[in-house]
C-alpha atoms as a PDB file:
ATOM      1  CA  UNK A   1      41.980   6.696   5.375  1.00  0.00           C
ATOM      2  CA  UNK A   2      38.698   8.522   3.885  1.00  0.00           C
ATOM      3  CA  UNK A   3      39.316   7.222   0.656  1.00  0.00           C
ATOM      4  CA  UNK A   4      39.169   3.319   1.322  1.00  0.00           C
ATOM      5  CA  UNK A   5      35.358   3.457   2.509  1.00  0.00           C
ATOM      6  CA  UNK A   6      34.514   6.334   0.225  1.00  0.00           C
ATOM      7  CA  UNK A   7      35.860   3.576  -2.333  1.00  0.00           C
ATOM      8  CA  UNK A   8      34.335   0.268  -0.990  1.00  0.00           C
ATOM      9  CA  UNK A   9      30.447   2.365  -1.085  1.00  0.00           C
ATOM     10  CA  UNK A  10      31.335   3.326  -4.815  1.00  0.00           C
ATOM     11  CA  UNK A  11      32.143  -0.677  -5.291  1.00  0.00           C
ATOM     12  CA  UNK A  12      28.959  -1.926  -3.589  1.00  0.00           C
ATOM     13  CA  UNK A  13      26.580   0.946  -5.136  1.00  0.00           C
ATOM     14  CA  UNK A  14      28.091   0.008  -8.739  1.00  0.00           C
ATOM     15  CA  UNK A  15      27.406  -3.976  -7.706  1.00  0.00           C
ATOM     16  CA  UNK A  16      24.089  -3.726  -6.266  1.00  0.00           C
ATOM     17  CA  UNK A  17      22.550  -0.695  -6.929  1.00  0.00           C
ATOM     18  CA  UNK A  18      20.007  -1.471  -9.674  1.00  0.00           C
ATOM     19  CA  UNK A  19      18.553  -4.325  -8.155  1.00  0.00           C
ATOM     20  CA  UNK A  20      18.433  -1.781  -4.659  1.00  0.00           C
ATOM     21  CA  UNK A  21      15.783   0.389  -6.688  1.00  0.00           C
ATOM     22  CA  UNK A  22      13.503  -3.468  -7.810  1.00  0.00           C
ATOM     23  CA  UNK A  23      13.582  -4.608  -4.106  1.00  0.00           C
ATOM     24  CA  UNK A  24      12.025  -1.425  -2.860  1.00  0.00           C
ATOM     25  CA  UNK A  25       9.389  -1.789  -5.322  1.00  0.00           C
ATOM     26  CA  UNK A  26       8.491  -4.978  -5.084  1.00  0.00           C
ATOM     27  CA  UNK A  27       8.308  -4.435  -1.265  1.00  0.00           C
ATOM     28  CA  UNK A  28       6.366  -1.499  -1.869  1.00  0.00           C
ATOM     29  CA  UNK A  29       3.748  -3.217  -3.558  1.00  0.00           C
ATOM     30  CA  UNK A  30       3.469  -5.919  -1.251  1.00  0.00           C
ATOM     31  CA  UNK A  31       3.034  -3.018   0.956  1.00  0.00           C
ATOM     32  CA  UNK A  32       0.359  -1.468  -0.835  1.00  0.00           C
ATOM     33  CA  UNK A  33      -1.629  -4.961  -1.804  1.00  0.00           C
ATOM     34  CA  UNK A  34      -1.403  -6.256   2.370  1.00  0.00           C
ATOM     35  CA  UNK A  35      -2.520  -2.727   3.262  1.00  0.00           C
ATOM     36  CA  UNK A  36      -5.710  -2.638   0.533  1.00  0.00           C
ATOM     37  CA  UNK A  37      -6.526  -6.581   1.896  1.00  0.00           C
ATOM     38  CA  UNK A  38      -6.464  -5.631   5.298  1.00  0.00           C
ATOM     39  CA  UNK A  39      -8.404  -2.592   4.793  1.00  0.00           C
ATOM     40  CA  UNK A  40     -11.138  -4.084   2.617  1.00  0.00           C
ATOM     41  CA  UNK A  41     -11.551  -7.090   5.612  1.00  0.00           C
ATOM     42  CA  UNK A  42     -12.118  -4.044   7.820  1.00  0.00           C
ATOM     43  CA  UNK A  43     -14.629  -2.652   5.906  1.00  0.00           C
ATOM     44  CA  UNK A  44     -16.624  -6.456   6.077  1.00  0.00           C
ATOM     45  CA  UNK A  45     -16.281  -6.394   9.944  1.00  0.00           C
ATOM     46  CA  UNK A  46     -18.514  -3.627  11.105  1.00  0.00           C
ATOM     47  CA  UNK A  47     -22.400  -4.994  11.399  1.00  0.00           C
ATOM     48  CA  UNK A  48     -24.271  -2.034  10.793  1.00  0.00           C
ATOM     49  CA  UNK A  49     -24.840  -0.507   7.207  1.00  0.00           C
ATOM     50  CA  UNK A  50     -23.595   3.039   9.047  1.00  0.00           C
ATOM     51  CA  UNK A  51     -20.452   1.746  10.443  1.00  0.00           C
ATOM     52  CA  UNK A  52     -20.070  -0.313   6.672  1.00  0.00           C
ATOM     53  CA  UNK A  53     -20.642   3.241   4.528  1.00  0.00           C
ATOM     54  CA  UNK A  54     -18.590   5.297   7.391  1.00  0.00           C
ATOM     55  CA  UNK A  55     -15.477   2.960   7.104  1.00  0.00           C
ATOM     56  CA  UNK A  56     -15.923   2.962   2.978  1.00  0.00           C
ATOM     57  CA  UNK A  57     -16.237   6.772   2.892  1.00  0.00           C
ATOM     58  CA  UNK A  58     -13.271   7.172   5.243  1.00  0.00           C
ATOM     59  CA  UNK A  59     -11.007   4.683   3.197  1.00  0.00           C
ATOM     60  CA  UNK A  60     -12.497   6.528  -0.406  1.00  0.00           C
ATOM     61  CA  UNK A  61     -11.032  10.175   1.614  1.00  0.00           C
ATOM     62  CA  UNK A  62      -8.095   8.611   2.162  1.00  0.00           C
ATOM     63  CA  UNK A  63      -7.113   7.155  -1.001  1.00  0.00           C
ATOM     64  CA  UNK A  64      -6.432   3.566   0.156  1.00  0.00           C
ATOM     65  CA  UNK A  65      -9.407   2.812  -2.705  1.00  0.00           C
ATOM     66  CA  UNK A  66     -10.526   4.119  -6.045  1.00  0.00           C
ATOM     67  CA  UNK A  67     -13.792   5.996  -6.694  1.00  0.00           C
ATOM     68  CA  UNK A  68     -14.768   2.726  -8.701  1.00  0.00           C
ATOM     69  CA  UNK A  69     -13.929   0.775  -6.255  1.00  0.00           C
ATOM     70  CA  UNK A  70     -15.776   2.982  -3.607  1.00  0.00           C
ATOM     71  CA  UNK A  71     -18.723   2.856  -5.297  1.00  0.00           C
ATOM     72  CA  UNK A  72     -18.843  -1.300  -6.063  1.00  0.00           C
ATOM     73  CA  UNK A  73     -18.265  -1.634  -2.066  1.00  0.00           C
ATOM     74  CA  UNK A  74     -21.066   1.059  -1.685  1.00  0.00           C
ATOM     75  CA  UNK A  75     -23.664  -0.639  -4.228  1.00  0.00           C
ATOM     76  CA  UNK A  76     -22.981  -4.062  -2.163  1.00  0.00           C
ATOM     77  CA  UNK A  77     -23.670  -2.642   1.298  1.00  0.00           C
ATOM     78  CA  UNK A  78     -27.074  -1.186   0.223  1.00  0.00           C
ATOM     79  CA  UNK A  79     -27.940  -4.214  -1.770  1.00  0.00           C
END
């Protein structure tokens, strides 16, 4: 009786296991690129120069963006 389902999760890991480990990363990275969109358009909503370098210095601390791209964001808010 423990043998048949221990047998059937062998079968479906064997079946569908590699393609398991591509769907999680391509999930992933949609992820990753909905979560850098949505925190860049935060970053454009604040009206003050403050709020703009507060929210870019909190994302940089984070690690949702790169020191280059901290620093392009930056250089556009002062400009």
């Amino acid at each position: 009786m423990l043998l048949i389902p221990l047998i059937g999760v062998l079968v479906y890991l064997i079946a569908r296991g590699g393609k398991m480990h591509e769907r999680a990363a391509r999930q992933a990275q949609q992820q990753d690129d909905a979560l850098r969109k949505y925190l860049q358009d935060e970053v454009a909503a604040p009206t003050s120069t403050a709020d703009q370098l507060t929210k870019l210095a909190d994302l940089h601390d984070r690690g949702a963006i790169t020191d280059q791209e901290y620093e392009q964001q930056k250089a556009k808010v002062l400009a």
